[in-house]
PDB file of N, CA and C in Angstrom:
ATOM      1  N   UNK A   1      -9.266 -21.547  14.506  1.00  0.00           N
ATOM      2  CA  UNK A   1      -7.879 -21.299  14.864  1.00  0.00           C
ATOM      3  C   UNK A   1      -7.579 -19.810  14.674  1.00  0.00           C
ATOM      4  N   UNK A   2      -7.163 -19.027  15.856  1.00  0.00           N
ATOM      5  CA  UNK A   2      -6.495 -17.897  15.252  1.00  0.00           C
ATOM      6  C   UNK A   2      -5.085 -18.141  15.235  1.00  0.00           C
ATOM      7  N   UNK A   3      -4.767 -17.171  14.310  1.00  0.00           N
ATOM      8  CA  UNK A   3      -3.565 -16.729  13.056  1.00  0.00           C
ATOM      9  C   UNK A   3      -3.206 -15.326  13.893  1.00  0.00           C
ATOM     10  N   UNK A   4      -1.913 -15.346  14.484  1.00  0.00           N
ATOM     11  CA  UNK A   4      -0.942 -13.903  14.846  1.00  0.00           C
ATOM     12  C   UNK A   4      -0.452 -13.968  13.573  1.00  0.00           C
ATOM     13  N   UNK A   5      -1.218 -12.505  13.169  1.00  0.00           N
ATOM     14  CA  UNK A   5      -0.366 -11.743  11.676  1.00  0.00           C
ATOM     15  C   UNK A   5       1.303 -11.368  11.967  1.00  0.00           C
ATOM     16  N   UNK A   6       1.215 -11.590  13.231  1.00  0.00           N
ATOM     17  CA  UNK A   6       2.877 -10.900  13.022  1.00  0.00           C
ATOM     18  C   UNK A   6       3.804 -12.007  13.455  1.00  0.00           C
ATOM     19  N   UNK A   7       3.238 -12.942  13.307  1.00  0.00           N
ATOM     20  CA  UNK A   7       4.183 -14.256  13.064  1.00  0.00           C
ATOM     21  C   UNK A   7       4.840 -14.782  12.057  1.00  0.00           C
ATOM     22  N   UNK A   8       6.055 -14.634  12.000  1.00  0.00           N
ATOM     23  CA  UNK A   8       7.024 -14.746  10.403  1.00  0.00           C
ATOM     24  C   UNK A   8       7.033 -16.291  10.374  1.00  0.00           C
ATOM     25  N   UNK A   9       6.213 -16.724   9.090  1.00  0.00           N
ATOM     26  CA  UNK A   9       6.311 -17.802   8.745  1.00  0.00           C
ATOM     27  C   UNK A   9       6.243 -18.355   7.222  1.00  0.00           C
ATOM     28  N   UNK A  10       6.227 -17.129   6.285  1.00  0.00           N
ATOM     29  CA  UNK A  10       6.351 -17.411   5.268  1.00  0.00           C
ATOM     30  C   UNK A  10       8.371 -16.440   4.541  1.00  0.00           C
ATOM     31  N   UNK A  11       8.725 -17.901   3.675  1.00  0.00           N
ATOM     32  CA  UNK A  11       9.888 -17.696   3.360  1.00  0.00           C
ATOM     33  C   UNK A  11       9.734 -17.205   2.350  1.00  0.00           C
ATOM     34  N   UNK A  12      11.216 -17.052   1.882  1.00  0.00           N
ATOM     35  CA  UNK A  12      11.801 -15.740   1.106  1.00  0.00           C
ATOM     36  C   UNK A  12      10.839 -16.188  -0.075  1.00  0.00           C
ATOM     37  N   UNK A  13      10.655 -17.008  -0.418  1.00  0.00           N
ATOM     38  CA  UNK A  13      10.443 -17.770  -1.932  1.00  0.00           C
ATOM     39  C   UNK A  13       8.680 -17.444  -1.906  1.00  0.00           C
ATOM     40  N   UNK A  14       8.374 -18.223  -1.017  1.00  0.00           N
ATOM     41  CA  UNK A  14       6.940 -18.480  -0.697  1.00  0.00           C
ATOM     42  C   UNK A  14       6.300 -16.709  -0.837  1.00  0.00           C
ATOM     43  N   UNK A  15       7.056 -15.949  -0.208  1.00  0.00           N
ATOM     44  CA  UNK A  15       6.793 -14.174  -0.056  1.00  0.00           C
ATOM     45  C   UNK A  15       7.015 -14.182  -1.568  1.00  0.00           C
ATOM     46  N   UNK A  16       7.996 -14.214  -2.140  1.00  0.00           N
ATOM     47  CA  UNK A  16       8.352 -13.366  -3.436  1.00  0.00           C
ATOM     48  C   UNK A  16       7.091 -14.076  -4.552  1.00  0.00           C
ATOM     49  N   UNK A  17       6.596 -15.238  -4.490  1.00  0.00           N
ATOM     50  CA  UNK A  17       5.532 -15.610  -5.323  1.00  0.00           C
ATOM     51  C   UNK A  17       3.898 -14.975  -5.187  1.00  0.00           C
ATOM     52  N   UNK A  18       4.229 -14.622  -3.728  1.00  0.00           N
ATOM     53  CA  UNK A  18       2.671 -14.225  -3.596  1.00  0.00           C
ATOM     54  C   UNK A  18       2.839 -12.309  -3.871  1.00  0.00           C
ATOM     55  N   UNK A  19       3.532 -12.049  -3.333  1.00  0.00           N
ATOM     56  CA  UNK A  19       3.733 -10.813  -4.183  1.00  0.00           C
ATOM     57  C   UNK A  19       4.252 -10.801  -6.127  1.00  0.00           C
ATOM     58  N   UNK A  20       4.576 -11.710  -6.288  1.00  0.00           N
ATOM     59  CA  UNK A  20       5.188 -11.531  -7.810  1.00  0.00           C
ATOM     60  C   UNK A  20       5.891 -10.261  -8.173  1.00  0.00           C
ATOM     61  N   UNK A  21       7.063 -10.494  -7.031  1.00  0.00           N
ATOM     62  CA  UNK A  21       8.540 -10.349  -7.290  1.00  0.00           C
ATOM     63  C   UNK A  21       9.544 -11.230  -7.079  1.00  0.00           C
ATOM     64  N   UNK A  22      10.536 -10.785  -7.298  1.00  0.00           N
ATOM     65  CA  UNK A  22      11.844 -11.896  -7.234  1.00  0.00           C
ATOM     66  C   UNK A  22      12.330 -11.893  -6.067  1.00  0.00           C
ATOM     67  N   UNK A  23      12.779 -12.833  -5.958  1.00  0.00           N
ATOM     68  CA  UNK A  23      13.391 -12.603  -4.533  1.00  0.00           C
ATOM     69  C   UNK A  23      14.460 -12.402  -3.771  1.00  0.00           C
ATOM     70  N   UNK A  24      15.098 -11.712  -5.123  1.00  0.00           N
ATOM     71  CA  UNK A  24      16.699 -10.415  -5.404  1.00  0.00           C
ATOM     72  C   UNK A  24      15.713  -9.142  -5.021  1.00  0.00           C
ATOM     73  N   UNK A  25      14.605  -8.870  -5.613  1.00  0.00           N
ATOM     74  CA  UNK A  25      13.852  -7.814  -5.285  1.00  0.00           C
ATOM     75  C   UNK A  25      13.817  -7.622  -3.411  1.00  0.00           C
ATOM     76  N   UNK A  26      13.265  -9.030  -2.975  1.00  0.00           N
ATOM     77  CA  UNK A  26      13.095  -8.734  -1.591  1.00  0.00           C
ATOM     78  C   UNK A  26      13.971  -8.250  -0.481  1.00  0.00           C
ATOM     79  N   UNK A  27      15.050  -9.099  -1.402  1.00  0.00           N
ATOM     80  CA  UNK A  27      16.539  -8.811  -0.643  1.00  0.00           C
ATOM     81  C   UNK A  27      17.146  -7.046  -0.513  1.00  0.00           C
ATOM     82  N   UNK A  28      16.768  -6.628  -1.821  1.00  0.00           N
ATOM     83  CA  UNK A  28      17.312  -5.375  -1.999  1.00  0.00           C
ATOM     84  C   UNK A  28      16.543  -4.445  -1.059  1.00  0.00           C
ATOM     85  N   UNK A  29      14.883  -4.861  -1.103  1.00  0.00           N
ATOM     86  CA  UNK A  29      14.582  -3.751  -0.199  1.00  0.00           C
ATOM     87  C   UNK A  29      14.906  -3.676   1.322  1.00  0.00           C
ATOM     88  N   UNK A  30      15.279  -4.977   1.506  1.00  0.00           N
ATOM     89  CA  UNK A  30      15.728  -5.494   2.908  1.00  0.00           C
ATOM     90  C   UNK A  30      16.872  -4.554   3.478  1.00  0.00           C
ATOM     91  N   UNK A  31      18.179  -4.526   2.196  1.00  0.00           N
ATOM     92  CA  UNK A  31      19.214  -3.762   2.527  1.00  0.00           C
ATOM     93  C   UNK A  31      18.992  -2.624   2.474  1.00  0.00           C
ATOM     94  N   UNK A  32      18.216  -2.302   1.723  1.00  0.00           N
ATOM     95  CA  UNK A  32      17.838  -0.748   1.768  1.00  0.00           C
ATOM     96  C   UNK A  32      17.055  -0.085   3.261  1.00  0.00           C
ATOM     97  N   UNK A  33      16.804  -1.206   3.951  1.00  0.00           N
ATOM     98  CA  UNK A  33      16.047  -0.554   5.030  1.00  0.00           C
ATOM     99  C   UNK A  33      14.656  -0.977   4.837  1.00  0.00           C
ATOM    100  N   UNK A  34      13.741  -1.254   3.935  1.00  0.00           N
ATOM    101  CA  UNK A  34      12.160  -1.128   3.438  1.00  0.00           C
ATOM    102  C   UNK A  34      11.423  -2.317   4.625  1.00  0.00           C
ATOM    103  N   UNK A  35      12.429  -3.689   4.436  1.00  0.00           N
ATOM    104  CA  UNK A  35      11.896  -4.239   5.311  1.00  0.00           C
ATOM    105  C   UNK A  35      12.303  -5.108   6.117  1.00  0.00           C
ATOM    106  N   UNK A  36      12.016  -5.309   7.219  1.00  0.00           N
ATOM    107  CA  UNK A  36      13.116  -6.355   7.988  1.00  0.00           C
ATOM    108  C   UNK A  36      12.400  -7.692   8.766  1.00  0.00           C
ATOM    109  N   UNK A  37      12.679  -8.604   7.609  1.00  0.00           N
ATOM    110  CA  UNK A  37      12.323 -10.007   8.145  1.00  0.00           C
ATOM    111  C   UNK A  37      13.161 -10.572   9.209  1.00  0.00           C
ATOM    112  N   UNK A  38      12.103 -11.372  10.515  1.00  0.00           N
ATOM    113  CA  UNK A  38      12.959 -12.426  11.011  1.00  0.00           C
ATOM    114  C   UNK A  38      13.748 -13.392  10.501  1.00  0.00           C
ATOM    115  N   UNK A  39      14.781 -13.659  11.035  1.00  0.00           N
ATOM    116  CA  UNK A  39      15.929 -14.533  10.656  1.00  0.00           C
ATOM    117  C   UNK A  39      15.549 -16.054  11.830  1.00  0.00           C
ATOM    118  N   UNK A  40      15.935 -16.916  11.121  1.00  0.00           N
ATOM    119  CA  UNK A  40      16.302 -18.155  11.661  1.00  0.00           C
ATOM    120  C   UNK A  40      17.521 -18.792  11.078  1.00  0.00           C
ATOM    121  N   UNK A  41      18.898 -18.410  11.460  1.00  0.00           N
ATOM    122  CA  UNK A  41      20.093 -18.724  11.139  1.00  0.00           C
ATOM    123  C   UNK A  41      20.329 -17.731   9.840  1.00  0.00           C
ATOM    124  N   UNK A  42      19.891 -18.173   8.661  1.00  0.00           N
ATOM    125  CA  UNK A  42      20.454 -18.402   7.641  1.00  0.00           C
ATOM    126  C   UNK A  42      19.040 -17.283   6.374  1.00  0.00           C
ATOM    127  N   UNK A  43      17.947 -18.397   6.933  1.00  0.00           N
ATOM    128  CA  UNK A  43      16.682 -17.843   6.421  1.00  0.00           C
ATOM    129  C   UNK A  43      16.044 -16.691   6.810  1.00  0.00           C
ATOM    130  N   UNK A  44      15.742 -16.478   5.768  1.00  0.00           N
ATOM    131  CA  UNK A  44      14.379 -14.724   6.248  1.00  0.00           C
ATOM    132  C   UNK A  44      12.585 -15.401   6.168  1.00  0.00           C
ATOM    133  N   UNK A  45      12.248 -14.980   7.267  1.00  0.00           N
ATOM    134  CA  UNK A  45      10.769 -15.167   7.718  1.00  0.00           C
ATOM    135  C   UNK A  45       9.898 -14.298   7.652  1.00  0.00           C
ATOM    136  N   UNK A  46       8.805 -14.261   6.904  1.00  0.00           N
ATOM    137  CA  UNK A  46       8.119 -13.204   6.810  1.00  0.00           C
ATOM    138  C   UNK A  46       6.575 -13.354   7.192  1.00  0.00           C
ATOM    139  N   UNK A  47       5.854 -12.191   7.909  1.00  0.00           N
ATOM    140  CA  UNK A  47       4.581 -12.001   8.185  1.00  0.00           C
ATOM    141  C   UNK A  47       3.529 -11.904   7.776  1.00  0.00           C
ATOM    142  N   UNK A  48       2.389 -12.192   8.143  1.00  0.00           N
ATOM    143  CA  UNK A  48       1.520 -11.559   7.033  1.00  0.00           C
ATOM    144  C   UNK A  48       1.445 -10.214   6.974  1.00  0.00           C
ATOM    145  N   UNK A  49       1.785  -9.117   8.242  1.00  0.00           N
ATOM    146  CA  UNK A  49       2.019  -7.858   8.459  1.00  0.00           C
ATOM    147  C   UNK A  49       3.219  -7.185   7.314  1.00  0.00           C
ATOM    148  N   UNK A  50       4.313  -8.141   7.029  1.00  0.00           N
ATOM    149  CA  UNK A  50       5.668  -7.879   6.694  1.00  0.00           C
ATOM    150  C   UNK A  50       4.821  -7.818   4.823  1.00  0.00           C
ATOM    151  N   UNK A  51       3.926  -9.073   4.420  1.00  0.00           N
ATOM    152  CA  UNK A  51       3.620  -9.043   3.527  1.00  0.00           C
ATOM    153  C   UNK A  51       2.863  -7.824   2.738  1.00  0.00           C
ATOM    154  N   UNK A  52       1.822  -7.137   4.086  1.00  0.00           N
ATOM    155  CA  UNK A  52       0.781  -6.621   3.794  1.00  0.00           C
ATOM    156  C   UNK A  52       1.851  -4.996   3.366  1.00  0.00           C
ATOM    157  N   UNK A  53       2.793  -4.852   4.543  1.00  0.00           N
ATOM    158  CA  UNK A  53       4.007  -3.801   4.066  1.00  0.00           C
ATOM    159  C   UNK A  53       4.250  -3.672   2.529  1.00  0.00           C
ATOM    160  N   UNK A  54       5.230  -4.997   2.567  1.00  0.00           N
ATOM    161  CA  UNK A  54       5.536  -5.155   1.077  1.00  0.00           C
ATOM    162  C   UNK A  54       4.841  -4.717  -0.153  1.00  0.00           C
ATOM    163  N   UNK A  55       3.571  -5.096  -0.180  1.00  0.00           N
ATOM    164  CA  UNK A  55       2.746  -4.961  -1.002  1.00  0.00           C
ATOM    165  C   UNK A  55       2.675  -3.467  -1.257  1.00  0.00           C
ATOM    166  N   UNK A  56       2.512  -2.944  -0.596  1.00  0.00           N
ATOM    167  CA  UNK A  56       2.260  -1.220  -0.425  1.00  0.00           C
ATOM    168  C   UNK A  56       3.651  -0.437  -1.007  1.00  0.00           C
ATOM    169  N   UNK A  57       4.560  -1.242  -0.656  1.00  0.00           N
ATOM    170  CA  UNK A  57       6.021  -0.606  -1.574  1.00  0.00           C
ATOM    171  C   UNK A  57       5.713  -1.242  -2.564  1.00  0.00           C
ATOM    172  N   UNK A  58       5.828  -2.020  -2.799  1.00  0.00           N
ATOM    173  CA  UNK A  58       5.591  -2.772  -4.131  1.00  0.00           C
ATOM    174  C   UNK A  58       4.351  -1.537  -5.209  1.00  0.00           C
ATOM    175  N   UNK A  59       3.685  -1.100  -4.583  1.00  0.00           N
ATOM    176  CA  UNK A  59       2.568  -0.194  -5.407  1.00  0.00           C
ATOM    177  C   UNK A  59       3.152   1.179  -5.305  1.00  0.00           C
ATOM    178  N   UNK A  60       3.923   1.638  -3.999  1.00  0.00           N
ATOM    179  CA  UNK A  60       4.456   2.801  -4.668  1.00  0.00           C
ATOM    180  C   UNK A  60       5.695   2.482  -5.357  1.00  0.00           C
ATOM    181  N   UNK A  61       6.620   1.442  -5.868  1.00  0.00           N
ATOM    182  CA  UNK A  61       7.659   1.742  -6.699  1.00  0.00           C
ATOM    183  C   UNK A  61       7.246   1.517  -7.980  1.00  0.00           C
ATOM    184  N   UNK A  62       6.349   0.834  -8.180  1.00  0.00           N
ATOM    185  CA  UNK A  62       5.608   0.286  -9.381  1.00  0.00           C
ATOM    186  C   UNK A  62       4.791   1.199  -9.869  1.00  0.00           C
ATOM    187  N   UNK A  63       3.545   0.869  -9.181  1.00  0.00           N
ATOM    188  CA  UNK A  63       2.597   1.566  -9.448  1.00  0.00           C
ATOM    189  C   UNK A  63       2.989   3.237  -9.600  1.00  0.00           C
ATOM    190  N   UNK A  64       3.307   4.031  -8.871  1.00  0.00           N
ATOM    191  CA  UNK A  64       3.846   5.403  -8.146  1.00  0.00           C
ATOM    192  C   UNK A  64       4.822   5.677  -9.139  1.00  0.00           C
ATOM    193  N   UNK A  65       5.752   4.752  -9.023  1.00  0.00           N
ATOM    194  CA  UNK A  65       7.310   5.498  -9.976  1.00  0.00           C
ATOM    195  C   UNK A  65       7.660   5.830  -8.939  1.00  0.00           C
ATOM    196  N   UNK A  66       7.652   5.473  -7.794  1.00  0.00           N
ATOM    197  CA  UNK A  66       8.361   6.532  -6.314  1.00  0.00           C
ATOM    198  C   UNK A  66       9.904   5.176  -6.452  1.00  0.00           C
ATOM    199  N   UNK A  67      10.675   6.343  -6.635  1.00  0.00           N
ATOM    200  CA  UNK A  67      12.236   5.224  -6.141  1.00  0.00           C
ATOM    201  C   UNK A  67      11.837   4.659  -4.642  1.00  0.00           C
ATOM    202  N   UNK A  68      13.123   4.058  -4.573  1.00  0.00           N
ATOM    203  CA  UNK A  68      13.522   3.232  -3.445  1.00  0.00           C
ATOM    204  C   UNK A  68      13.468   4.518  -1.940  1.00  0.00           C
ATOM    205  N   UNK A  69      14.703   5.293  -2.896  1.00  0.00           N
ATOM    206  CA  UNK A  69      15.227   6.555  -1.739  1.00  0.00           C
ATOM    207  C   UNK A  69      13.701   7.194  -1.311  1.00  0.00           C
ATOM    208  N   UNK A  70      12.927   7.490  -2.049  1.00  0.00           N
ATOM    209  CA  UNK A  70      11.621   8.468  -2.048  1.00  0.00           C
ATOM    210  C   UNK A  70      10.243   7.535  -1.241  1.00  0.00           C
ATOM    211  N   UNK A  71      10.575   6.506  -1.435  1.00  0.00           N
ATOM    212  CA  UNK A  71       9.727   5.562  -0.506  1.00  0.00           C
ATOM    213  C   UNK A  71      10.220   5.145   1.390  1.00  0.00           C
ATOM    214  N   UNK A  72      11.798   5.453   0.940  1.00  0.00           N
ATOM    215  CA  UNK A  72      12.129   5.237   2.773  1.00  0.00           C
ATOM    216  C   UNK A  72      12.045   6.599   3.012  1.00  0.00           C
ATOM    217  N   UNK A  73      11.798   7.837   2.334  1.00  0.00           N
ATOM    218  CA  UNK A  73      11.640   9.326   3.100  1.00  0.00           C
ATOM    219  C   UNK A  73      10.327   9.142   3.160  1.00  0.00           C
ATOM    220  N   UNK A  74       9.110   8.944   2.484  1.00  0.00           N
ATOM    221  CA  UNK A  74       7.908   8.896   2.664  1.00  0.00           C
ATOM    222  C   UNK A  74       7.530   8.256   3.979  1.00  0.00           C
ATOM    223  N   UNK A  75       8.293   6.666   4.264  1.00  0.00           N
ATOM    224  CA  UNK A  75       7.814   5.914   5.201  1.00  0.00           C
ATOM    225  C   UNK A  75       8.379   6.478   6.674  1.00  0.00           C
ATOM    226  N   UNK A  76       9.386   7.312   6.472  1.00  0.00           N
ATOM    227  CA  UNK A  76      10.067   7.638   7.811  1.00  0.00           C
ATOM    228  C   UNK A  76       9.110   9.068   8.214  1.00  0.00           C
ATOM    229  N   UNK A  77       8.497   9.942   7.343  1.00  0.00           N
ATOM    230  CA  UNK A  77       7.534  11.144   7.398  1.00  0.00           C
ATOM    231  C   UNK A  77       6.318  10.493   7.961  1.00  0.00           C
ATOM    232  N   UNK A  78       5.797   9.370   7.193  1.00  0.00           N
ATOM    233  CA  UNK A  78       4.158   9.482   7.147  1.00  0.00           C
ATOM    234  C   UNK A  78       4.413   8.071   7.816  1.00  0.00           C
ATOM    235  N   UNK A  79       3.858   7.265   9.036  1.00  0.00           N
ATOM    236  CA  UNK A  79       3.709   5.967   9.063  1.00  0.00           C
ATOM    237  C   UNK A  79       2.684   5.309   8.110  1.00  0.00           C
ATOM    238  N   UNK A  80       3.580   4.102   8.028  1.00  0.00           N
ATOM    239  CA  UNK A  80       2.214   3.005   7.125  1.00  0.00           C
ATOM    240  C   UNK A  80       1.001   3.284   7.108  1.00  0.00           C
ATOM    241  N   UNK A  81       0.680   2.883   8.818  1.00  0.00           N
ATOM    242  CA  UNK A  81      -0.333   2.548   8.906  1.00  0.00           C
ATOM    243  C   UNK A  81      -1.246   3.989   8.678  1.00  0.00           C
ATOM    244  N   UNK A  82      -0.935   4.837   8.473  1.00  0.00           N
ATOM    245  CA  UNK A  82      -1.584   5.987   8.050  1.00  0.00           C
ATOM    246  C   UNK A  82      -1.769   6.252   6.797  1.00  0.00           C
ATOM    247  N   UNK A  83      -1.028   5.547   5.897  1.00  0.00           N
ATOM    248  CA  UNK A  83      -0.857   6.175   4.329  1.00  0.00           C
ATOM    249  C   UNK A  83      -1.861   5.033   4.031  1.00  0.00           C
ATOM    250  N   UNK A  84      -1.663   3.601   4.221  1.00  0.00           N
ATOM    251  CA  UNK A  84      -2.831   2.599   4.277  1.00  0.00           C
ATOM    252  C   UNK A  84      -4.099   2.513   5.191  1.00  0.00           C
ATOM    253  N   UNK A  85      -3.981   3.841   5.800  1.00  0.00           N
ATOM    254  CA  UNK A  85      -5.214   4.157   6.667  1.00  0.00           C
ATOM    255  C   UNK A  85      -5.863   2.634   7.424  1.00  0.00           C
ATOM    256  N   UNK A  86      -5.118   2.151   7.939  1.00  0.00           N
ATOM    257  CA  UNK A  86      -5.155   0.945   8.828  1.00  0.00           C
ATOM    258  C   UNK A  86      -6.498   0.977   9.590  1.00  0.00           C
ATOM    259  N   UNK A  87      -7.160  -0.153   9.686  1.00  0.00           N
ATOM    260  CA  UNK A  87      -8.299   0.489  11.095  1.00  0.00           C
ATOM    261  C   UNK A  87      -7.520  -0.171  12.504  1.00  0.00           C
ATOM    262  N   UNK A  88      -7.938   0.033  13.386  1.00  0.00           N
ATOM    263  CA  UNK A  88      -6.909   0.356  14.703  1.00  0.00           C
ATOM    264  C   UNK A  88      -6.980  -1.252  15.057  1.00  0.00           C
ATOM    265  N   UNK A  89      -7.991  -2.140  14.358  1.00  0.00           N
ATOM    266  CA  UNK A  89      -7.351  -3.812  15.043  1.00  0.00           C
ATOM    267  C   UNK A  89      -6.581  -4.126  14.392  1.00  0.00           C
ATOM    268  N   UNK A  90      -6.329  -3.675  12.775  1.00  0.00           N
ATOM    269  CA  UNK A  90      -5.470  -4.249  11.699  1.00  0.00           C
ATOM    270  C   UNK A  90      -3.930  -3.720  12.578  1.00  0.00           C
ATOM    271  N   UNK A  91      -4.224  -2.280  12.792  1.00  0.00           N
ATOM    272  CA  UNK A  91      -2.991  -1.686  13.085  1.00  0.00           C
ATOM    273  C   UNK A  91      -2.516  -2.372  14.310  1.00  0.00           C
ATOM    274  N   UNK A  92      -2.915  -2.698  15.195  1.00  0.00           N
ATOM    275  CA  UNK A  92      -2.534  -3.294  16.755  1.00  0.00           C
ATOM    276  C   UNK A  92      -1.817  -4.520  16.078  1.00  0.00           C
ATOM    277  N   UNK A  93      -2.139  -5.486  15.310  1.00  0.00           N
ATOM    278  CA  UNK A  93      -1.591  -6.681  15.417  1.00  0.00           C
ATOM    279  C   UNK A  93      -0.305  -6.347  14.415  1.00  0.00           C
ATOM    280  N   UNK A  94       0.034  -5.730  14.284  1.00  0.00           N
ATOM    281  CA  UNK A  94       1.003  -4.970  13.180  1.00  0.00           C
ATOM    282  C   UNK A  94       2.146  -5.219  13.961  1.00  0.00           C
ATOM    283  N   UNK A  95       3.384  -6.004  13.433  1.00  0.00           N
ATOM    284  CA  UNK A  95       4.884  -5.630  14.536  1.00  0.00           C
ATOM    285  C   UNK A  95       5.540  -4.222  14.286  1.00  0.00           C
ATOM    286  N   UNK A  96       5.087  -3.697  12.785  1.00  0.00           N
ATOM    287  CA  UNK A  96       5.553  -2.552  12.552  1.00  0.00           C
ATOM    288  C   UNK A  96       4.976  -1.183  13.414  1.00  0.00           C
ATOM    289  N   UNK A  97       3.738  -1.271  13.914  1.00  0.00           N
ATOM    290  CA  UNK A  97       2.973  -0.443  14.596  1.00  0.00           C
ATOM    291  C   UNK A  97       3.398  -0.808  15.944  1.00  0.00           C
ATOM    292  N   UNK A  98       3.694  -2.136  16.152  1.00  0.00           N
ATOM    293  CA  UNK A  98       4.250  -1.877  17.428  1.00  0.00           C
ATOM    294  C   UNK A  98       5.410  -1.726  17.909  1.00  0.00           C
ATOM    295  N   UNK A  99       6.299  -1.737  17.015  1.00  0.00           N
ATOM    296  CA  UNK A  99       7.840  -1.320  17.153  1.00  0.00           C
ATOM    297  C   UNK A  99       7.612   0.285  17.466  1.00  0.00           C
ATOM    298  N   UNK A 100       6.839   1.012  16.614  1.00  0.00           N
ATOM    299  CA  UNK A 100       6.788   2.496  16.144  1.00  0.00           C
ATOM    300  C   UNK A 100       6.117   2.945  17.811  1.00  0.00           C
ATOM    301  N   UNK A 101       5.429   2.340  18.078  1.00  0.00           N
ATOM    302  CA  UNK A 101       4.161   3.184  19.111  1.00  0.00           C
ATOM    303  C   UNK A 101       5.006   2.838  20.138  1.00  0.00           C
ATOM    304  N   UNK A 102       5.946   2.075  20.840  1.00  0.00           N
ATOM    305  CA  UNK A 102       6.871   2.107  21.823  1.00  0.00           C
ATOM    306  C   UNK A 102       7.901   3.067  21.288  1.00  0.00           C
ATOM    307  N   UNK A 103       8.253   3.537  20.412  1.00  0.00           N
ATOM    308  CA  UNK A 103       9.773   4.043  20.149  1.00  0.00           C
ATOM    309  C   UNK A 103       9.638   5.395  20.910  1.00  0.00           C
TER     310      UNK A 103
END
């Protein structure tokens, strides 16, 4: 079976356990801009792309000490997929790479 990584199918809860954060955490970076899950009404849906994101903020606010503010100037300078040095199939199936490479 293939799996589209950029199919939002894991929820708020299900995301915040496999990262081990809360899922006030997820929300906040949401409003902040960091990341933007599909919606179905009510619920937020997330990717494995959206996850693989997360994770990477998750290591620079943690890991790094980089604030919130210093992580959306980083991400708006340098794309992801460059700072995670993506290889170009990871990067293609990316919704974030493909939002960016049309803009």
């Amino acid at each position: 079976m293939n799996h589209d990584r950029s199919e939002p199918v894991y929820t708020i809860g299900i995301t915040a356990k496999m990262l081990k954060v809360c899922p006030d955490t997820l929300r906040i970076w949401e409003r902040k801009g960091l990341i933007k899950p599909s919606r179905l009404g009510k619920n937020r849906f997330y990717s494995h792309c959206d996850i693989e994101r997360l994770e990477y903020i998750k290591g620079l606010i943690r890991g790094k000490k980089i604030n919130i503010q210093g992580v959306i100037n980083m991400l708006n300078v340098i794309s992801c997929w460059e700072l995670k040095k993506c290889k170009p199939g990871v990067r293609n199936a990316c919704l974030v790479y493909k939002k960016q490479s049309r803009a």
